[in-house]
Structures are given as C-alpha cells and as structure tokens.
PDB file of N, CA and C in Angstrom:
ATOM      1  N   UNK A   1      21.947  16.540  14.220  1.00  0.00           N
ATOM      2  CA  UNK A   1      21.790  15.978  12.891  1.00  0.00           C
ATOM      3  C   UNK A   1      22.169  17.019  11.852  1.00  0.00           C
ATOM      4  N   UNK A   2      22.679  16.696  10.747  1.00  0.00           N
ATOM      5  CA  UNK A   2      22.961  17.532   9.675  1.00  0.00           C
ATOM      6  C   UNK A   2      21.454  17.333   8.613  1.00  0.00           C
ATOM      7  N   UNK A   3      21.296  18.741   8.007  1.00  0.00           N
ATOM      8  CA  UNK A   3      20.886  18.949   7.469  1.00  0.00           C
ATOM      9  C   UNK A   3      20.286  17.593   6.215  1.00  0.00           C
ATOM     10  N   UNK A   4      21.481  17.353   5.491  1.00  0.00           N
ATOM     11  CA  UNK A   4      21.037  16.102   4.640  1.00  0.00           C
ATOM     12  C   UNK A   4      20.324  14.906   4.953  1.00  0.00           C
ATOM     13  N   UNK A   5      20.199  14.563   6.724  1.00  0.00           N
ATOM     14  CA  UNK A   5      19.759  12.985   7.329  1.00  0.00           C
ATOM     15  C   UNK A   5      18.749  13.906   7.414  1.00  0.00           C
ATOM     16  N   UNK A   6      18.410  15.072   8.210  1.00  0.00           N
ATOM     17  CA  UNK A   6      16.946  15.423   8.224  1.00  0.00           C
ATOM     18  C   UNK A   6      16.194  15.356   7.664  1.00  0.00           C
ATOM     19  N   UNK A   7      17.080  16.185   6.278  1.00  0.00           N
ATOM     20  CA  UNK A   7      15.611  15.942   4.749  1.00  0.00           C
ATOM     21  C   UNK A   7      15.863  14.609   4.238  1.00  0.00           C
ATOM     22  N   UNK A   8      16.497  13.774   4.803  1.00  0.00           N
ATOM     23  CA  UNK A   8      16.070  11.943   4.323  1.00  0.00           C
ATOM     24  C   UNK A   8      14.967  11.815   4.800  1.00  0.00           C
ATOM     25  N   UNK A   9      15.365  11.660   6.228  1.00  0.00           N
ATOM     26  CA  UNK A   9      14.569  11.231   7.297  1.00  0.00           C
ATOM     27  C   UNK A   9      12.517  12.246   7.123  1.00  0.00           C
ATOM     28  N   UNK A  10      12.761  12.774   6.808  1.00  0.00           N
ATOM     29  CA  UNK A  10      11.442  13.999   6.391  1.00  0.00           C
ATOM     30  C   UNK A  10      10.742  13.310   5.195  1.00  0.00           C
ATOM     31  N   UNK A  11      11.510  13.226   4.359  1.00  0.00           N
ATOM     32  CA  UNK A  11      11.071  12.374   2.757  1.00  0.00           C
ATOM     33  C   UNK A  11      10.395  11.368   3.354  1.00  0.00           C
ATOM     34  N   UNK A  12      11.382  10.442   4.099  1.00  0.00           N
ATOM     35  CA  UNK A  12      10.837   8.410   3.978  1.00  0.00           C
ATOM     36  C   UNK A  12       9.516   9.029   5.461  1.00  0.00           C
ATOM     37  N   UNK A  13       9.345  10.007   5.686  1.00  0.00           N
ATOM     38  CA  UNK A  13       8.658   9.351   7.044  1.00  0.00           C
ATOM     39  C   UNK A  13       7.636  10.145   6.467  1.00  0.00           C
ATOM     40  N   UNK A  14       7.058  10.656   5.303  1.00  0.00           N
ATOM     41  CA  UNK A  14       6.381  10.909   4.228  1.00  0.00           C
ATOM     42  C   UNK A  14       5.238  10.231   3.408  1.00  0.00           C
ATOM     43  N   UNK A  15       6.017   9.370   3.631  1.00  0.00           N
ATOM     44  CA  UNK A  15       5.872   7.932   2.961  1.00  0.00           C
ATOM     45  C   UNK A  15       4.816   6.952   3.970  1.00  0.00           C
ATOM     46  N   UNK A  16       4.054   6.437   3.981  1.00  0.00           N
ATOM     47  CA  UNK A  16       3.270   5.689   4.610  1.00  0.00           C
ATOM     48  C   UNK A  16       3.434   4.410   5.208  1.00  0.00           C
ATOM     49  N   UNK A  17       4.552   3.448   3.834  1.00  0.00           N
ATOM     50  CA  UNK A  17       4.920   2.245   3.448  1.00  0.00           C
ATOM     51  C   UNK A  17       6.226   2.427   4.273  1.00  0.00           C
ATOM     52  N   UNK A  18       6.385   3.979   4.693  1.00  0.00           N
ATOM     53  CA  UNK A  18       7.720   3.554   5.802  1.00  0.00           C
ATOM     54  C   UNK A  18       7.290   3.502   7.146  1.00  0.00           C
ATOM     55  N   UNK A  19       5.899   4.267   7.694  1.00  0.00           N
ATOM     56  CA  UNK A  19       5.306   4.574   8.881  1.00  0.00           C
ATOM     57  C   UNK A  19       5.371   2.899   9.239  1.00  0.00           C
ATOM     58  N   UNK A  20       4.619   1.852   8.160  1.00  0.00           N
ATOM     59  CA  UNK A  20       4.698   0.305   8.836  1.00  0.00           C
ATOM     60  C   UNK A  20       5.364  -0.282   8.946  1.00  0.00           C
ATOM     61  N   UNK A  21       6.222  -0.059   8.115  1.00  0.00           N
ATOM     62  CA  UNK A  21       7.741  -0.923   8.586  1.00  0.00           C
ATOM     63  C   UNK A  21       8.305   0.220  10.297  1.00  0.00           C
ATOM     64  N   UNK A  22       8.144   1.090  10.558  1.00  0.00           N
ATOM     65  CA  UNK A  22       8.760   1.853  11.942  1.00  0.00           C
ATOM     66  C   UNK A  22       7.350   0.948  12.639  1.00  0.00           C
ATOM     67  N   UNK A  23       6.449   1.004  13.008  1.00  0.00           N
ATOM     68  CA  UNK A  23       5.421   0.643  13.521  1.00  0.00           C
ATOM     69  C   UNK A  23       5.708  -0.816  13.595  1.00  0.00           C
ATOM     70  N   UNK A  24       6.305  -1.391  13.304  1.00  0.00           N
ATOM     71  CA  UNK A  24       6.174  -3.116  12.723  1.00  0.00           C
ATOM     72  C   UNK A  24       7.506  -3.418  13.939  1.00  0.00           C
ATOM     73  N   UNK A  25       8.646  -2.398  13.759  1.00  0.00           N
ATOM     74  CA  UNK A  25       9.813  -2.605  14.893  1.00  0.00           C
ATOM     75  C   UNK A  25       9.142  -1.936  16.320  1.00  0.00           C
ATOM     76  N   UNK A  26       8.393  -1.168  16.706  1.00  0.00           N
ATOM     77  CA  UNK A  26       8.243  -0.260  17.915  1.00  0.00           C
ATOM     78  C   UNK A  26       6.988  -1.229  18.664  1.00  0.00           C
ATOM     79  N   UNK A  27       6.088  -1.537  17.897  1.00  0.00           N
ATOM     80  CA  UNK A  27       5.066  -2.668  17.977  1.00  0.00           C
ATOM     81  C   UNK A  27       4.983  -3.426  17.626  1.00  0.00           C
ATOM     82  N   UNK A  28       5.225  -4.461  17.197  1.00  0.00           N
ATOM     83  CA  UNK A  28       5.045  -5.771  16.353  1.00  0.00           C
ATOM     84  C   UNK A  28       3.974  -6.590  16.728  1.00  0.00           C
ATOM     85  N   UNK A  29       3.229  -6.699  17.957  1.00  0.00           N
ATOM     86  CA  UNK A  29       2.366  -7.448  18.340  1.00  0.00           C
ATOM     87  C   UNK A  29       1.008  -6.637  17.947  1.00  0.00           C
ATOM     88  N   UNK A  30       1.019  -5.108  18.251  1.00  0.00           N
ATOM     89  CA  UNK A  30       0.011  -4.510  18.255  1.00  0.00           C
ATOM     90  C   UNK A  30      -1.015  -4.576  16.501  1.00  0.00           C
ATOM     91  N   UNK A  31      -2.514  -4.562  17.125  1.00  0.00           N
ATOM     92  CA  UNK A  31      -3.226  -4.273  16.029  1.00  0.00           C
ATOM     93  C   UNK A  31      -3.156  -3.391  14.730  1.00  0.00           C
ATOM     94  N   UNK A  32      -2.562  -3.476  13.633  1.00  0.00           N
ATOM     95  CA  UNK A  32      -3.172  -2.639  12.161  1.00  0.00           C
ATOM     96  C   UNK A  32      -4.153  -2.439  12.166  1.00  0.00           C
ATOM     97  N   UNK A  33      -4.817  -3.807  11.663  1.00  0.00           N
ATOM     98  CA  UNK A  33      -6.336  -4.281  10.971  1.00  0.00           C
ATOM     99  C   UNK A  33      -7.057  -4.873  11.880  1.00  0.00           C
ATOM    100  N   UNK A  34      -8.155  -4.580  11.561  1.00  0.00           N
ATOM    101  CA  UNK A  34      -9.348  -5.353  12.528  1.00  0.00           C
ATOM    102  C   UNK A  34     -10.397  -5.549  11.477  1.00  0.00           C
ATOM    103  N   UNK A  35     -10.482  -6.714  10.927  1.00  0.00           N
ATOM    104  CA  UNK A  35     -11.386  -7.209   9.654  1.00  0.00           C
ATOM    105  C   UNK A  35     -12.151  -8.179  10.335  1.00  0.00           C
ATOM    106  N   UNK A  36     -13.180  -7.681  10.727  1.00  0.00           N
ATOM    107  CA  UNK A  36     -14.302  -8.811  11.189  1.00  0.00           C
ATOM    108  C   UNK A  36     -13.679  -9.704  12.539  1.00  0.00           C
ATOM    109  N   UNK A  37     -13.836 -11.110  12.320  1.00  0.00           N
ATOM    110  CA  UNK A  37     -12.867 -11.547  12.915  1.00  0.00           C
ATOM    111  C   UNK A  37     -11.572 -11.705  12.760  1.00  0.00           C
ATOM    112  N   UNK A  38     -10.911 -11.309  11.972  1.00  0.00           N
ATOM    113  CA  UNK A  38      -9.478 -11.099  11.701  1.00  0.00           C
ATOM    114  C   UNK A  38      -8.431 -10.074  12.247  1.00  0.00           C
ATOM    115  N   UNK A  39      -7.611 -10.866  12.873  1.00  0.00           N
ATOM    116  CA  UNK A  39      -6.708  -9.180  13.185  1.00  0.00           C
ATOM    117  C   UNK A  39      -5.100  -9.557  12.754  1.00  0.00           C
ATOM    118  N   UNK A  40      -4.595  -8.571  11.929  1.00  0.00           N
ATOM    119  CA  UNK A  40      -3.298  -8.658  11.461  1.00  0.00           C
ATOM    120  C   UNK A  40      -2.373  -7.215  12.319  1.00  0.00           C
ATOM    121  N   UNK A  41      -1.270  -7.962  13.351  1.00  0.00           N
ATOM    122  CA  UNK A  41      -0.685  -7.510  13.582  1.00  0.00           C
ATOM    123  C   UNK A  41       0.254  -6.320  12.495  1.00  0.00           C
ATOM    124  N   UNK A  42       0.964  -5.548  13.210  1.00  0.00           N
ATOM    125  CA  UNK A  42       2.248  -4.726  13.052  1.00  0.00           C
ATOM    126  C   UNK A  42       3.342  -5.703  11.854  1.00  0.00           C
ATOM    127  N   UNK A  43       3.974  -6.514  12.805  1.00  0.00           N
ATOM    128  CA  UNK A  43       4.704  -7.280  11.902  1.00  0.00           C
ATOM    129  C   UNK A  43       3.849  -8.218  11.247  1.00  0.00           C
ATOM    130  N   UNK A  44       3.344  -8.352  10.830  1.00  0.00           N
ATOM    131  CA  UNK A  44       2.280  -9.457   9.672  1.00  0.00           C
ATOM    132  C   UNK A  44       2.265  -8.328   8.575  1.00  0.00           C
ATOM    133  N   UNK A  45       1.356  -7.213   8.581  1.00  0.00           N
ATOM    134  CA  UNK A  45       1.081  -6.404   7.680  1.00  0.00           C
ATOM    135  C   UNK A  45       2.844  -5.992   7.237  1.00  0.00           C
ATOM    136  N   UNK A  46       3.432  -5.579   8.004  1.00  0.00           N
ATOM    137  CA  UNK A  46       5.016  -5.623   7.622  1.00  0.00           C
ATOM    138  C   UNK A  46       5.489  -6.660   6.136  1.00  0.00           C
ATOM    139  N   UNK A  47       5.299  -7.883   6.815  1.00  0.00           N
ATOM    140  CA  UNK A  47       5.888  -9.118   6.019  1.00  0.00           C
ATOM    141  C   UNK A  47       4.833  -9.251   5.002  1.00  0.00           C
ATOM    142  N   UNK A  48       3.655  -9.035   5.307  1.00  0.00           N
ATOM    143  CA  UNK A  48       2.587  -9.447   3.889  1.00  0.00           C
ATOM    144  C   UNK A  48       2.922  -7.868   2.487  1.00  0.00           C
ATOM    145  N   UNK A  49       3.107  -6.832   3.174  1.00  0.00           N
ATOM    146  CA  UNK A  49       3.780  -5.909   2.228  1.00  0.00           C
ATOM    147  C   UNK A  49       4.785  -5.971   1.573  1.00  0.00           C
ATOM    148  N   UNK A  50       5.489  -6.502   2.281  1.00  0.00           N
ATOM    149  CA  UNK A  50       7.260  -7.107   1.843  1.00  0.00           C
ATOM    150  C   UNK A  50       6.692  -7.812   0.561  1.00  0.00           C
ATOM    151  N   UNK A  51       5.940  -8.979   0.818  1.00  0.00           N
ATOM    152  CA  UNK A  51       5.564 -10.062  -0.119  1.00  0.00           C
ATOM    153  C   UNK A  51       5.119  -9.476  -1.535  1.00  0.00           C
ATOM    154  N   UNK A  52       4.067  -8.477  -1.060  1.00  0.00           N
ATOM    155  CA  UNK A  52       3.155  -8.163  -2.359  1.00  0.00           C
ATOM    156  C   UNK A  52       4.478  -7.169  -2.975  1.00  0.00           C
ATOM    157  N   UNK A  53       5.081  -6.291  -2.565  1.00  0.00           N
ATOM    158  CA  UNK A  53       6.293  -5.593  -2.892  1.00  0.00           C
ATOM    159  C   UNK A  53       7.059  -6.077  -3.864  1.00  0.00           C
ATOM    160  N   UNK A  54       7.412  -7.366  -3.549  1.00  0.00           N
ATOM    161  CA  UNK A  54       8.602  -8.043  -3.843  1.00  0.00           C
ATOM    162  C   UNK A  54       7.785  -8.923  -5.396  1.00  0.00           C
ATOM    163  N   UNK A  55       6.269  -9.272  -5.497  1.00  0.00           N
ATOM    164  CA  UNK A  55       5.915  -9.744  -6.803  1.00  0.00           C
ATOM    165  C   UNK A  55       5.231  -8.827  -7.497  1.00  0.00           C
ATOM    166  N   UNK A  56       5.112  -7.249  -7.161  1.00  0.00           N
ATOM    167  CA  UNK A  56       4.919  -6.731  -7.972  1.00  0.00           C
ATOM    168  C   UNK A  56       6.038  -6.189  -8.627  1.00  0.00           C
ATOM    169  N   UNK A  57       7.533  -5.935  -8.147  1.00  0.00           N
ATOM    170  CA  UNK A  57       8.617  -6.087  -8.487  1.00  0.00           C
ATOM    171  C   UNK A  57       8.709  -7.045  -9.781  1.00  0.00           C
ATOM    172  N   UNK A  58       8.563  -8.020  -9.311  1.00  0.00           N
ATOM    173  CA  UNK A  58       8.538  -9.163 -10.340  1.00  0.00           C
ATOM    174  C   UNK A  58       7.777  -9.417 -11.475  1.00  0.00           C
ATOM    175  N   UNK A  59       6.801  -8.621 -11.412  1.00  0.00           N
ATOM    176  CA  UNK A  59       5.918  -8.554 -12.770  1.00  0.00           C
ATOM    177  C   UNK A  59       6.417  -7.468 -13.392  1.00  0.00           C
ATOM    178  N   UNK A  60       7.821  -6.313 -12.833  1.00  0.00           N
ATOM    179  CA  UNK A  60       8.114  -5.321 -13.766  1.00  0.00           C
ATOM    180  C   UNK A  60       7.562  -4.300 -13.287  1.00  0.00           C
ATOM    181  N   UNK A  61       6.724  -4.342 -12.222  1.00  0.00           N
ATOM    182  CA  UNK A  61       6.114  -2.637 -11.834  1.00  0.00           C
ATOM    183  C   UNK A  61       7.425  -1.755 -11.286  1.00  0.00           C
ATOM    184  N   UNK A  62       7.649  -0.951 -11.542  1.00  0.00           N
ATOM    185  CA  UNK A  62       8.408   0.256 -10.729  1.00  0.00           C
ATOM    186  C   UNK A  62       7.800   1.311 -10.696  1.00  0.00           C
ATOM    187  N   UNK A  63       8.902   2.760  -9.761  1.00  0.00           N
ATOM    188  CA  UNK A  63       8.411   3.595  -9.170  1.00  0.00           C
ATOM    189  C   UNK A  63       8.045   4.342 -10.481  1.00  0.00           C
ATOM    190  N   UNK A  64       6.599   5.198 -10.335  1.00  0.00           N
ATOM    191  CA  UNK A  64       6.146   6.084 -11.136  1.00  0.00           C
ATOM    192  C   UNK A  64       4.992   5.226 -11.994  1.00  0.00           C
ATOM    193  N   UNK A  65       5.155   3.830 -12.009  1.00  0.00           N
ATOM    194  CA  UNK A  65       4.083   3.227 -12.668  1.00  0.00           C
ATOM    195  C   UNK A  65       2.537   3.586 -11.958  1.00  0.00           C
ATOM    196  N   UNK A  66       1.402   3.142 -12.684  1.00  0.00           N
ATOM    197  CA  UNK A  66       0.057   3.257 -11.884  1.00  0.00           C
ATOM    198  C   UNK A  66      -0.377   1.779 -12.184  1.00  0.00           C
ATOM    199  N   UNK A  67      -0.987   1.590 -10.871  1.00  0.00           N
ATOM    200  CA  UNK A  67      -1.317  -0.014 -10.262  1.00  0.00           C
ATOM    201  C   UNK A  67      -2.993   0.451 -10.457  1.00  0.00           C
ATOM    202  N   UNK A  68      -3.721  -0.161 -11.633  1.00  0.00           N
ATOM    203  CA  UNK A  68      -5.255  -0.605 -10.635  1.00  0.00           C
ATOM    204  C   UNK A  68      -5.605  -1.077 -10.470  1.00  0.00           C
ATOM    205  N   UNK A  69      -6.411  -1.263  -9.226  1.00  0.00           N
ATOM    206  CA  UNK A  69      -6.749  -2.102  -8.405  1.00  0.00           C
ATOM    207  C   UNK A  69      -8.476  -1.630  -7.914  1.00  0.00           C
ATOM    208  N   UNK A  70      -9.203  -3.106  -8.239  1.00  0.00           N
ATOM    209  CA  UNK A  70     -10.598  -3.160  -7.629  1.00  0.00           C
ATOM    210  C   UNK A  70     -10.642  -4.689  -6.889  1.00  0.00           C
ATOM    211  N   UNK A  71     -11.043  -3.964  -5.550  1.00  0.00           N
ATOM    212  CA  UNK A  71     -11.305  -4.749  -4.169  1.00  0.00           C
ATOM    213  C   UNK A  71     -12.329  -4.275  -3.425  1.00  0.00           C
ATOM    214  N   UNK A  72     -13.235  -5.159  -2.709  1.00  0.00           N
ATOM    215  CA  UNK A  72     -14.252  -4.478  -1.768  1.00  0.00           C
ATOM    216  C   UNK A  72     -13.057  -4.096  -1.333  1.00  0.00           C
ATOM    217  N   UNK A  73     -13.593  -3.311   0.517  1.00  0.00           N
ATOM    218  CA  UNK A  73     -12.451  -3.006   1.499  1.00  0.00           C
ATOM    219  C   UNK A  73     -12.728  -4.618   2.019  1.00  0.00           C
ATOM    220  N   UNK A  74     -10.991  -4.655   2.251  1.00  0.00           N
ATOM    221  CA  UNK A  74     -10.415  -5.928   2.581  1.00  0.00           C
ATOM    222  C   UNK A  74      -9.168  -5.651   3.337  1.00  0.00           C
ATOM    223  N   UNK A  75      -8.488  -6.277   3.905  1.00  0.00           N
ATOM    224  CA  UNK A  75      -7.351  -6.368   4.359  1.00  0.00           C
ATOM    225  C   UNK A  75      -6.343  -6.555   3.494  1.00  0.00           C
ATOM    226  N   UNK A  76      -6.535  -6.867   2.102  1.00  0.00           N
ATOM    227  CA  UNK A  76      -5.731  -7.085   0.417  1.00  0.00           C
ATOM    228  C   UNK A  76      -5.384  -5.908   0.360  1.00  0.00           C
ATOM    229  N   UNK A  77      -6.451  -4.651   0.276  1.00  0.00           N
ATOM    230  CA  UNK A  77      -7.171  -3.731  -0.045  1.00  0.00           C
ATOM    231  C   UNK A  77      -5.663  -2.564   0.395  1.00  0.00           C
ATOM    232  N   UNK A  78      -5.879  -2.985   1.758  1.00  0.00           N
ATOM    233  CA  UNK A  78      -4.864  -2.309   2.340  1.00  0.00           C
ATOM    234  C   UNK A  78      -2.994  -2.688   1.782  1.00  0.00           C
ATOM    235  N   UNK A  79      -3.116  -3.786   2.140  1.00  0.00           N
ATOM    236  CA  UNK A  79      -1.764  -4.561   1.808  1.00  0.00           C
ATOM    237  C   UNK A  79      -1.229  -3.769   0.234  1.00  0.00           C
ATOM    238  N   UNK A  80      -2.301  -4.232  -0.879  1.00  0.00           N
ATOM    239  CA  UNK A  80      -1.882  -3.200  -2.129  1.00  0.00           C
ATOM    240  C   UNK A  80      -1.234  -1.907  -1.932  1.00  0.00           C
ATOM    241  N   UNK A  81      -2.149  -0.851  -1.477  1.00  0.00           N
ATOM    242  CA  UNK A  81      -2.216   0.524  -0.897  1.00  0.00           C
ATOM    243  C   UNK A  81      -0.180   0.595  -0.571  1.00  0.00           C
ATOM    244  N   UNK A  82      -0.121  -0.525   0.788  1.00  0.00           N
ATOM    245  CA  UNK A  82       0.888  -0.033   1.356  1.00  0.00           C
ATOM    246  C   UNK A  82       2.444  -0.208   0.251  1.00  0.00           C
ATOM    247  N   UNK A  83       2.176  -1.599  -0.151  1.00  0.00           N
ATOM    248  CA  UNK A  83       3.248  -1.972  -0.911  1.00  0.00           C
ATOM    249  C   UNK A  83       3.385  -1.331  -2.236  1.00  0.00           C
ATOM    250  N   UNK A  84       2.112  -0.167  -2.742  1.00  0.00           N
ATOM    251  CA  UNK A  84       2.558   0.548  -3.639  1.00  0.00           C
ATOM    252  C   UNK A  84       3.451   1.519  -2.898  1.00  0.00           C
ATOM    253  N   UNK A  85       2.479   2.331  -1.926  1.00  0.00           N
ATOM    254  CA  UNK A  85       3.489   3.061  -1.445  1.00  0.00           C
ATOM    255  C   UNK A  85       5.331   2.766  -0.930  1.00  0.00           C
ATOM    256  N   UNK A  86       4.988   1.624  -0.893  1.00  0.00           N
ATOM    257  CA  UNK A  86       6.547   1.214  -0.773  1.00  0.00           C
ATOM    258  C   UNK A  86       7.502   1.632  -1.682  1.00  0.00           C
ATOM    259  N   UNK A  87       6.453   1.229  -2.691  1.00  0.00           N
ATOM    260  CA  UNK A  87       7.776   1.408  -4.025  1.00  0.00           C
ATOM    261  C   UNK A  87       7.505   2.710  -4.956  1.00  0.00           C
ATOM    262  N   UNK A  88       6.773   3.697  -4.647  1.00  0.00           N
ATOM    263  CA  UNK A  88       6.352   4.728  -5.185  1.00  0.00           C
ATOM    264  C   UNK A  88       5.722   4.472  -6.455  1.00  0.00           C
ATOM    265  N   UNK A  89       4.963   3.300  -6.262  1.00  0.00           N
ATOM    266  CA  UNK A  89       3.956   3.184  -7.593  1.00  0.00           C
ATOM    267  C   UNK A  89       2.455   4.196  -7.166  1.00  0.00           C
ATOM    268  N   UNK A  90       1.944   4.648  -8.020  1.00  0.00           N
ATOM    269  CA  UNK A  90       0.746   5.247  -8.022  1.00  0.00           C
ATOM    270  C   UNK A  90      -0.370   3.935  -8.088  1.00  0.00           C
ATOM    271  N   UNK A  91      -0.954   4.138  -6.820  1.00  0.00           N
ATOM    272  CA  UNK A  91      -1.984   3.050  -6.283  1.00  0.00           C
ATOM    273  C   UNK A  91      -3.329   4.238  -7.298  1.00  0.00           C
ATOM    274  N   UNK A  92      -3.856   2.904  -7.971  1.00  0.00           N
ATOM    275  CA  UNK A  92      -5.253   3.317  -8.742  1.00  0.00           C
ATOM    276  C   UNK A  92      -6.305   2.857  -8.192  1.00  0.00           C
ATOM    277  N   UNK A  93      -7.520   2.658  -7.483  1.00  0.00           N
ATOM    278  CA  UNK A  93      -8.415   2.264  -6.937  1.00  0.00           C
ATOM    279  C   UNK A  93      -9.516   2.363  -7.578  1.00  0.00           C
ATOM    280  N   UNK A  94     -10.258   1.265  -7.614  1.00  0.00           N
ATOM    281  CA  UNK A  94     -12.173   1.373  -8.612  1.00  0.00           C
ATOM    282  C   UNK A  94     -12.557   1.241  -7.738  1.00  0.00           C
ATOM    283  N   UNK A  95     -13.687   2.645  -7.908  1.00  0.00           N
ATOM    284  CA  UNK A  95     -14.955   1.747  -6.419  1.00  0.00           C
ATOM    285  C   UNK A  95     -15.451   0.565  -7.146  1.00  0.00           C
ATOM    286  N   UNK A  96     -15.703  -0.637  -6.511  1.00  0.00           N
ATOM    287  CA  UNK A  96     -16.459  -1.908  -7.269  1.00  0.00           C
ATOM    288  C   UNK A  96     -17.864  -1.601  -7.576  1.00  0.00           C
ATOM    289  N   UNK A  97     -18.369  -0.435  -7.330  1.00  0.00           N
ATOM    290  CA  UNK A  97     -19.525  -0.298  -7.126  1.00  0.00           C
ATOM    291  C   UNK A  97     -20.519   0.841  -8.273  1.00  0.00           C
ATOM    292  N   UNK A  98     -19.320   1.237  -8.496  1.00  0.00           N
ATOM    293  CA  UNK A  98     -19.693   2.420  -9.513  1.00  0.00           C
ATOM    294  C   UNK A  98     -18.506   2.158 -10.764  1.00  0.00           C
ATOM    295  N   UNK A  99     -17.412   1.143 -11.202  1.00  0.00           N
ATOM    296  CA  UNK A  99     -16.884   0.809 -12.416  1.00  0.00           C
ATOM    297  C   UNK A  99     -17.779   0.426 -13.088  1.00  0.00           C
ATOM    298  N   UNK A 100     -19.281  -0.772 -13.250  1.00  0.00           N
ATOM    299  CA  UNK A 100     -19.770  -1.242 -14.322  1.00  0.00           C
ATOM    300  C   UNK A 100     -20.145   0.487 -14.812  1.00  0.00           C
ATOM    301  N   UNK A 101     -20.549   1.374 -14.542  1.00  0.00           N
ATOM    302  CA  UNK A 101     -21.291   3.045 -14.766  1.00  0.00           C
ATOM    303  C   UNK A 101     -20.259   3.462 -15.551  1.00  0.00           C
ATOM    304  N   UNK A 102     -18.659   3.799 -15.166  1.00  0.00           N
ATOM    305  CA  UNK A 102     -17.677   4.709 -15.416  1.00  0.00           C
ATOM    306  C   UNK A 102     -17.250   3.341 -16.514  1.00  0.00           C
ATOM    307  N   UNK A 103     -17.550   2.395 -16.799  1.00  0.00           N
ATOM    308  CA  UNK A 103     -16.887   1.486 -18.206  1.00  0.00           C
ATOM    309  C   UNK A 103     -18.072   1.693 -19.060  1.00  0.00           C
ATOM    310  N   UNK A 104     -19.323   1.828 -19.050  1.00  0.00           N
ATOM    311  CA  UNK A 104     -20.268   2.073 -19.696  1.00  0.00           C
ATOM    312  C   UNK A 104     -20.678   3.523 -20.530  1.00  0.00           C
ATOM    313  N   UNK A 105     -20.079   4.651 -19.602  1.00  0.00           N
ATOM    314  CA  UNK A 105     -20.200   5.926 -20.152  1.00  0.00           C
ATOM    315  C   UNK A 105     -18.833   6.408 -20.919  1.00  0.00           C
ATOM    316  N   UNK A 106     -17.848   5.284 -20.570  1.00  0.00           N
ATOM    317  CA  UNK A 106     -16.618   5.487 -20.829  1.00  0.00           C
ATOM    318  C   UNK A 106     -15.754   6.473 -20.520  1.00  0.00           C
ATOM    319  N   UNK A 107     -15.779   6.938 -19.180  1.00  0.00           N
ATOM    320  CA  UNK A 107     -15.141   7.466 -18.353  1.00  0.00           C
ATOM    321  C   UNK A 107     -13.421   6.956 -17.982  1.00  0.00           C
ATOM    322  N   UNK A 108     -13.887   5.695 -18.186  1.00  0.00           N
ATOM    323  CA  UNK A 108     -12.369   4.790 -18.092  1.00  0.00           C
ATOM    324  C   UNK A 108     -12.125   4.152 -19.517  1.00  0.00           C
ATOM    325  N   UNK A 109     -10.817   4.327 -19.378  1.00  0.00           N
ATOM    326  CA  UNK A 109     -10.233   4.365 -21.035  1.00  0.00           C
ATOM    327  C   UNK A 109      -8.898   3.018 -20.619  1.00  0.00           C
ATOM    328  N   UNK A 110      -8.986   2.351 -21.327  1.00  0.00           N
ATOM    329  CA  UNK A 110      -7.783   1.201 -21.193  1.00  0.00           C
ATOM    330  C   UNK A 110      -6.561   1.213 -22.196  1.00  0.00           C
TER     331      UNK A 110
END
C-alpha cells in the first residue's frame, strides 16, 4: 500500500460510523444491540443509520455542526450517536436526568 490509502484507510477506520458499515458487510446477521427483547442486527443498525443520516442531511445538518440530543438509553440513542458520527456532526447528549438541574441553574444556554 502507498502511503496516501494508509492514512485514508487510518482516518475512516477512526471513525466509528465506518466500524458499522465494515461490521454490517463481514457480519450482517450478527448482534449490535440487545435492548430488552429487541435485537438489531449488523445490517439493520447499518440501514437505520443510513436513514437517520440521510434526514438529518435534510434538515441542513452538516459536518462540524452540534446535534442535541436527550434520550433514555435506547436503541435511537445509539442510531443518533452513529449517524452523527457518520457525517462528522458533533453528537451533544443530555442526561434526561440531570437537564431539568443544568436548565434551572443555567448551565445550558440556548
């Protein structure tokens, strides 16, 4: 390999939102998630990232923007996470549990 595919290949495998799409071709049947009774394969979490990817696209988010996002942990939870990382948006996360505190002392600024 030359030098330039290495440091591609080094960058995207960096990246998290690329680990599931490689994981999604090598396994596709195998377990991601295990949510209670729920289990979302390799390729599911693949295609449900694609999805959320493709309409946060559509609302205008791009790379360098910040996404926040409040979710218990969910299988959403994750899906967000990955499809920011897809597109190099900065994933913002509220604990649900401690925002009414951090909007009250005004810790968080809108």
């Amino acid at each position: 390999m030359n030098g330039r595919l290495e440091d591609e290949l080094l960058v995207k495998s960096m990246n998290v939102g690329w680990w599931v799409q490689r994981w999604s071709e090598l396994h596709p049947k195998k377990n991601a998630i295990l949510y209670g009774e729920e289990q979302i394969s390799y390729f599911e979490l693949q295609q449900k990232t694609n999805l959320t990817s493709y309409w946060l696209k559509s609302m205008g988010i791009k790379k360098g923007d910040r996404v926040a996002i409040m979710l218990n942990n969910c299988p959403e939870f994750v899906e967000l996470y990955l499809s920011c990382a897809k597109l190099g948006v900065i994933f913002v996360p509220f604990n649900t549990h401690t925002l009414h505190q951090a909007i009250k002392t005004r810790e968080l600024r809108f």
